[in-house]
Protein backbone atom coordinates (compact mmCIF):
# COMPACT_ATOMS: atom_id res chain seq x y z
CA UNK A 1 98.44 180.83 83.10
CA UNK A 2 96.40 177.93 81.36
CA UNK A 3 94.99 175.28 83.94
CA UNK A 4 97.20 172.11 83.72
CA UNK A 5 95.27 169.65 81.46
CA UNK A 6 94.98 165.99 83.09
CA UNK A 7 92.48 163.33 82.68
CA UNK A 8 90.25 161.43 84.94
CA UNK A 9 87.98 158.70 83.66
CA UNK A 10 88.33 159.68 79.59
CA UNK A 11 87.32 163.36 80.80
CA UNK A 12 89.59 166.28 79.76
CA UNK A 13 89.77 168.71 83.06
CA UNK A 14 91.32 171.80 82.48
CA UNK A 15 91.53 173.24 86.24
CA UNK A 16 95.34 173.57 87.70
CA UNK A 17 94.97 171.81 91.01
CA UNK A 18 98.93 171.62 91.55
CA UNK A 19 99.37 175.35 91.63
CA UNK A 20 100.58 177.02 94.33
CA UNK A 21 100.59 181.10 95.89
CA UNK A 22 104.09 181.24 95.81
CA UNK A 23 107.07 179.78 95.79
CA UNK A 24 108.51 177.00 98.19
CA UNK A 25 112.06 175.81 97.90
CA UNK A 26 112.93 173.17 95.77
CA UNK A 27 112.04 170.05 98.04
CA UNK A 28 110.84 166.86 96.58
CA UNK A 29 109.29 166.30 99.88
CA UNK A 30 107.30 168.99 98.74
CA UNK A 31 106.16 167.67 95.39
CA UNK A 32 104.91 164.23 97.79
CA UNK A 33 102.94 166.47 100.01
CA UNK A 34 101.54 168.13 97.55
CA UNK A 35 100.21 164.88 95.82
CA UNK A 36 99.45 163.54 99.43
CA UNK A 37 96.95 166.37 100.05
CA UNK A 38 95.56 165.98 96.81
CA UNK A 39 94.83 162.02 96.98
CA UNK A 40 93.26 163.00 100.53
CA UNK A 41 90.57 165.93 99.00
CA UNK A 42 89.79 163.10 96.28
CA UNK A 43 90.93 166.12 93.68
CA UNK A 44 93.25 162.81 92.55
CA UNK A 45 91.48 159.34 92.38
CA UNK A 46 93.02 156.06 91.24
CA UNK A 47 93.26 155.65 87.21
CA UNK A 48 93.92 159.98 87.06
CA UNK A 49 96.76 160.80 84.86
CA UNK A 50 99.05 162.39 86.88
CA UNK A 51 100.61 166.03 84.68
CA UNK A 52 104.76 165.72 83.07
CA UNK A 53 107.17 166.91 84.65
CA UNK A 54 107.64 170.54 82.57
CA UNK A 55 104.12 171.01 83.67
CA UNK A 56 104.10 169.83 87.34
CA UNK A 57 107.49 171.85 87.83
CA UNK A 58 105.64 175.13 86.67
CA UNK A 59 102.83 174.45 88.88
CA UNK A 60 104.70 173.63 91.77
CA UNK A 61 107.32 176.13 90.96
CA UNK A 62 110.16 173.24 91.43
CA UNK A 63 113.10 171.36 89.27
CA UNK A 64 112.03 168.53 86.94
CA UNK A 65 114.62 166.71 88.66
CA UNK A 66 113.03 167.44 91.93
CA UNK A 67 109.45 165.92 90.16
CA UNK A 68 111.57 163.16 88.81
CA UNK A 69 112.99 161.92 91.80
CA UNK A 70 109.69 162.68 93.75
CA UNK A 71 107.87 160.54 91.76
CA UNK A 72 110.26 157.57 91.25
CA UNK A 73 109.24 157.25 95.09
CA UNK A 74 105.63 157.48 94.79
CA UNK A 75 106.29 154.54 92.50
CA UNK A 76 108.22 153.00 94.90
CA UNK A 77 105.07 153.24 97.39
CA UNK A 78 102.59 152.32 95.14
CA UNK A 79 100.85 155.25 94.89
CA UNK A 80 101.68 156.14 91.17
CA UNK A 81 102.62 154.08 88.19
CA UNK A 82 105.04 155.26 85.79
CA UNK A 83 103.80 153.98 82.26
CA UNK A 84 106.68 153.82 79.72
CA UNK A 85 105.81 155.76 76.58
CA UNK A 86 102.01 156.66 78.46
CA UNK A 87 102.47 158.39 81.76
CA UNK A 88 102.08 158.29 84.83
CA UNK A 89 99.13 157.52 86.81
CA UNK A 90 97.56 157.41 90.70
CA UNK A 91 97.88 153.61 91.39
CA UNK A 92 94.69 151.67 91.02
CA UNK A 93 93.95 149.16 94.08
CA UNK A 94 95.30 146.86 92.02
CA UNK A 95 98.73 147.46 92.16
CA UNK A 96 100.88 145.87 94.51
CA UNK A 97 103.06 148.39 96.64
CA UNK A 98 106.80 147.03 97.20
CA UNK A 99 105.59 148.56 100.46
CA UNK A 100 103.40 150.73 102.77
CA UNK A 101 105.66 153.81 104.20
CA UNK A 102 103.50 153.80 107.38
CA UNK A 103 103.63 150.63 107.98
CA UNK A 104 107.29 150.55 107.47
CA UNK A 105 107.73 152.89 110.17
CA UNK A 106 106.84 149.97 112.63
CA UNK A 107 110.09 148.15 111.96
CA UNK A 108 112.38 150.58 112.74
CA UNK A 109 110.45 151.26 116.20
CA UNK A 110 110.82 149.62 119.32
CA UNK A 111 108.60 146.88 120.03
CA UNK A 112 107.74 144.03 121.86
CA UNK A 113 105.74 141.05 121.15
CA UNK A 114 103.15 142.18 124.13
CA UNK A 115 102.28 145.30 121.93
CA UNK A 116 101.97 143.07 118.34
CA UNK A 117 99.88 140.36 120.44
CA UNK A 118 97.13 143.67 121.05
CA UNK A 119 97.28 144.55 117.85
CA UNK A 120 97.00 141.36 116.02
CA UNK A 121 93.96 140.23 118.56
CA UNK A 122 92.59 143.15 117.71
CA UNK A 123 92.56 142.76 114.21
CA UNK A 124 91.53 139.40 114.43
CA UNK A 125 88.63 139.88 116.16
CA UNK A 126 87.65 142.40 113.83
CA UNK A 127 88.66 140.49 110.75
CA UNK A 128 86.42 137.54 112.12
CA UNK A 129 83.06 139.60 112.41
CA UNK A 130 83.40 141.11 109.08
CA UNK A 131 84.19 137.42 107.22
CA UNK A 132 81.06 136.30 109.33
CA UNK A 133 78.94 139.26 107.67
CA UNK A 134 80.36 139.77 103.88
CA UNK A 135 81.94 136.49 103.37
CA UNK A 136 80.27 134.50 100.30
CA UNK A 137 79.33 130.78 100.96
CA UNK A 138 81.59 130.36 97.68
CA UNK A 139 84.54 131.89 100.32
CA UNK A 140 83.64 129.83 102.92
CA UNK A 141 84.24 126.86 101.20
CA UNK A 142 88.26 128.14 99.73
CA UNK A 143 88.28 128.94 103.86
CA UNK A 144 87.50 125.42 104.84
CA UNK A 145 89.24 123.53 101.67
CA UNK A 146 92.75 125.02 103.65
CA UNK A 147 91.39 124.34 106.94
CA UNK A 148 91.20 120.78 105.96
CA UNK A 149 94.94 120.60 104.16
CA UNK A 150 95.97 122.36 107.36
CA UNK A 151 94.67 119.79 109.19
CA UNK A 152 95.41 117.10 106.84
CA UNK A 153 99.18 118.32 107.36
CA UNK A 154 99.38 118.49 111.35
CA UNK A 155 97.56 114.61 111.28
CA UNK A 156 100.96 113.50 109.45
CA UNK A 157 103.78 111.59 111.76
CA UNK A 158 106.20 113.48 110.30
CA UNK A 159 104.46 116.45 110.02
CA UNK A 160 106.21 119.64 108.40
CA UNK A 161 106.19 122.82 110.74
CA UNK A 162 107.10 125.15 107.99
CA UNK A 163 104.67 123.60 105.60
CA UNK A 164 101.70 123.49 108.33
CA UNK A 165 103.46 127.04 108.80
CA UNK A 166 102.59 128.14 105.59
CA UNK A 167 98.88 127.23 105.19
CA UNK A 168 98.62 128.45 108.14
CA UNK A 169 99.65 132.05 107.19
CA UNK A 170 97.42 131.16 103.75
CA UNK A 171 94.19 130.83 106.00
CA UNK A 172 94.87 134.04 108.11
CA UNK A 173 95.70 136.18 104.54
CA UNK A 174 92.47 134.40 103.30
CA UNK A 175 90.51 135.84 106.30
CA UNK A 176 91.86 139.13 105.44
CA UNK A 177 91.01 138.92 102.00
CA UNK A 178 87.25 137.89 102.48
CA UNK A 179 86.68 140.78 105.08
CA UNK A 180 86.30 142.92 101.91
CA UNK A 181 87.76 145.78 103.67
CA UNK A 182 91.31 146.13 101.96
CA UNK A 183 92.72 148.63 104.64
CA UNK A 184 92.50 145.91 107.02
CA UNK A 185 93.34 143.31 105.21
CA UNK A 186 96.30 145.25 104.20
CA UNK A 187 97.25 146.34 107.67
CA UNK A 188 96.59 143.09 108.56
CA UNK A 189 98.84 141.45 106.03
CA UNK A 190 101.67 143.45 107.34
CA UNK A 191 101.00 142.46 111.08
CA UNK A 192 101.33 139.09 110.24
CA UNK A 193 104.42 139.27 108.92
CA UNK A 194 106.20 140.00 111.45
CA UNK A 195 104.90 136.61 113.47
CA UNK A 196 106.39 134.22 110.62
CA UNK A 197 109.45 133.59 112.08
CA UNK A 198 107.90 132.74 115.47
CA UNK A 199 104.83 130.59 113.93
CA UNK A 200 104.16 127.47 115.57
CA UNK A 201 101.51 125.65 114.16
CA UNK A 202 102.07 121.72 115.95
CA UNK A 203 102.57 123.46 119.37
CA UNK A 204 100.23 121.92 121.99
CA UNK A 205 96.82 123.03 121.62
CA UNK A 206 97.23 125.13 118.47
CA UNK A 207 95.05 122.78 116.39
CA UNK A 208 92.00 122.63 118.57
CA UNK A 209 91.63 126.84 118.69
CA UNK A 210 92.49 126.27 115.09
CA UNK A 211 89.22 124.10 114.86
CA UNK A 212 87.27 125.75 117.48
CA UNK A 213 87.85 129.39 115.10
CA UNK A 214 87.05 127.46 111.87
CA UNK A 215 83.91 126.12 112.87
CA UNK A 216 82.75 129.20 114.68
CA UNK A 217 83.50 130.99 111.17
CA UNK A 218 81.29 128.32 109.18
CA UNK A 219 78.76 128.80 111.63
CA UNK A 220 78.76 132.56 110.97
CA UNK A 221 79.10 132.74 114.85
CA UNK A 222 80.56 135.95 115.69
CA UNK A 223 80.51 135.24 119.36
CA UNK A 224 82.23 131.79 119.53
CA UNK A 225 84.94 133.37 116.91
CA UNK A 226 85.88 136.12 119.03
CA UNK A 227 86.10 133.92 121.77
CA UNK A 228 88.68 131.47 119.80
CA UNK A 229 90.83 134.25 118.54
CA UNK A 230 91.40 135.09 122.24
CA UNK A 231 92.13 131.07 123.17
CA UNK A 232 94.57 131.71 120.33
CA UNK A 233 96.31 135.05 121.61
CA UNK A 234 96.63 133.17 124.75
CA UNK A 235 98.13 130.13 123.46
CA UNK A 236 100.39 132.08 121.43
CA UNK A 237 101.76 134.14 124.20
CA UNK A 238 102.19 131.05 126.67
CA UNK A 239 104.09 129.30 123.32
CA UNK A 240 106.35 132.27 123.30
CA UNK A 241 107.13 132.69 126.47
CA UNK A 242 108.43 129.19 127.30
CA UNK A 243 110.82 129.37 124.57
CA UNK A 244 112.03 132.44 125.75
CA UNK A 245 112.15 131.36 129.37
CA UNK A 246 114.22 128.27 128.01
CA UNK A 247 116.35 130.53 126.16
């Protein structure tokens, strides 16, 4: 049989790397673990066309319907993008995913705000190092210019929780961002989601730790940062607990 033709970076490759020995049952779990292995051996990269459906069912020896369906959900994931009238391609980092399946798997676990606390302290203290290292001075200044409307916010008399809330969260997703590592900041991202709805940002002692991070940050002091996201955790957890103890 003649390899499956696809193309990767304006290069016509003629090698059929969605063949398989012999046949599997028609599973379109299969077809996604098939395109799984391949995005792991880099034999698919971002911006590679991905082959129709006639010629992925030959190669995989499924159903077009069984490609069709498995790759409305790799578009659903992110991992492909179905161009109209073009193709379909292996998602560039630029595409937004509605949502990360392995991440997902998180919300319909059990867990309890002990086990997010470790993880987002953990995160954060990683996050902080690699801002301090990689972080442009032109960053640093977006990172301070919402620190100070932050602060601006919480010096009000009638200050808004939910929009101190929200630069709040805008900081943290900037700290993510300027780590320049987008599996963290992505991971990350995800973490911190699941803290909105308990987000306190004019609880008692929240601004100073805020300050107290920021300016370690500035500094490009990777010791003193560490050492506020911890103050945080702690503040955090105490926060939480009183309301549930009252509750």
């Amino acid at each position: 049989m003649m390899g499956v033709l696809f193309v990767r970076g304006g290069d016509f490759l003629m090698e059929d790397i969605f063949a398989v020995r012999e046949a599997r049952p028609s599973a379109v779990e299969g077809v996604i673990e098939k395109i799984k292995a391949l995005l792991i051996e880099q034999k698919l990269t971002p911006g590679d066309m991905i082959p129709n459906e006639i010629s992925l069912a030959e190669s995989l020896k499924v159903g077009r319907g069984t490609v069709r369906e498995a790759l409305k959900i790799l578009s659903a994931y992110g991992v492909v993008e179905i161009k109209q009238g073009y193709g379909t391609y292996v998602s560039s980092a630029s595409n937004k995913r509605l949502f990360d399946p392995q991440l997902f798997q998180i919300l319909v676990q059990d867990r309890d705000y002990k086990s997010l606390t470790q993880v987002r302290q953990l995160l954060e203290e990683g996050i902080v190092k690699l801002v301090i290292e990689s972080a442009s001075d032109e960053e640093l200044v977006l990172l301070d210019q919402t620190m100070q409307k932050f602060q601006a916010e919480l010096a009000k008399p009638d200050a808004s929780a939910q929009h101190a809330g929200s630069l709040d969260l805008r900081y943290h997703r900037l700290l993510a961002r300027f780590s320049h590592n987008s599996i963290v900041e992505n991971i990350y991202n995800f973490v911190i989601e699941l803290f909105t709805k308990t987000i306190n940002p004019i609880h008692t002692g929240v601004d100073e730790v805020h300050q107290h991070l920021h300016q370690s940050i500035m500094d490009r002091d990777s010791e003193k940062a560490v050492e506020a996201v911890r103050e945080h955790t702690a503040i955090w957890i105490s926060g939480y607990e009183a309301v549930h103890r009252a509750g």
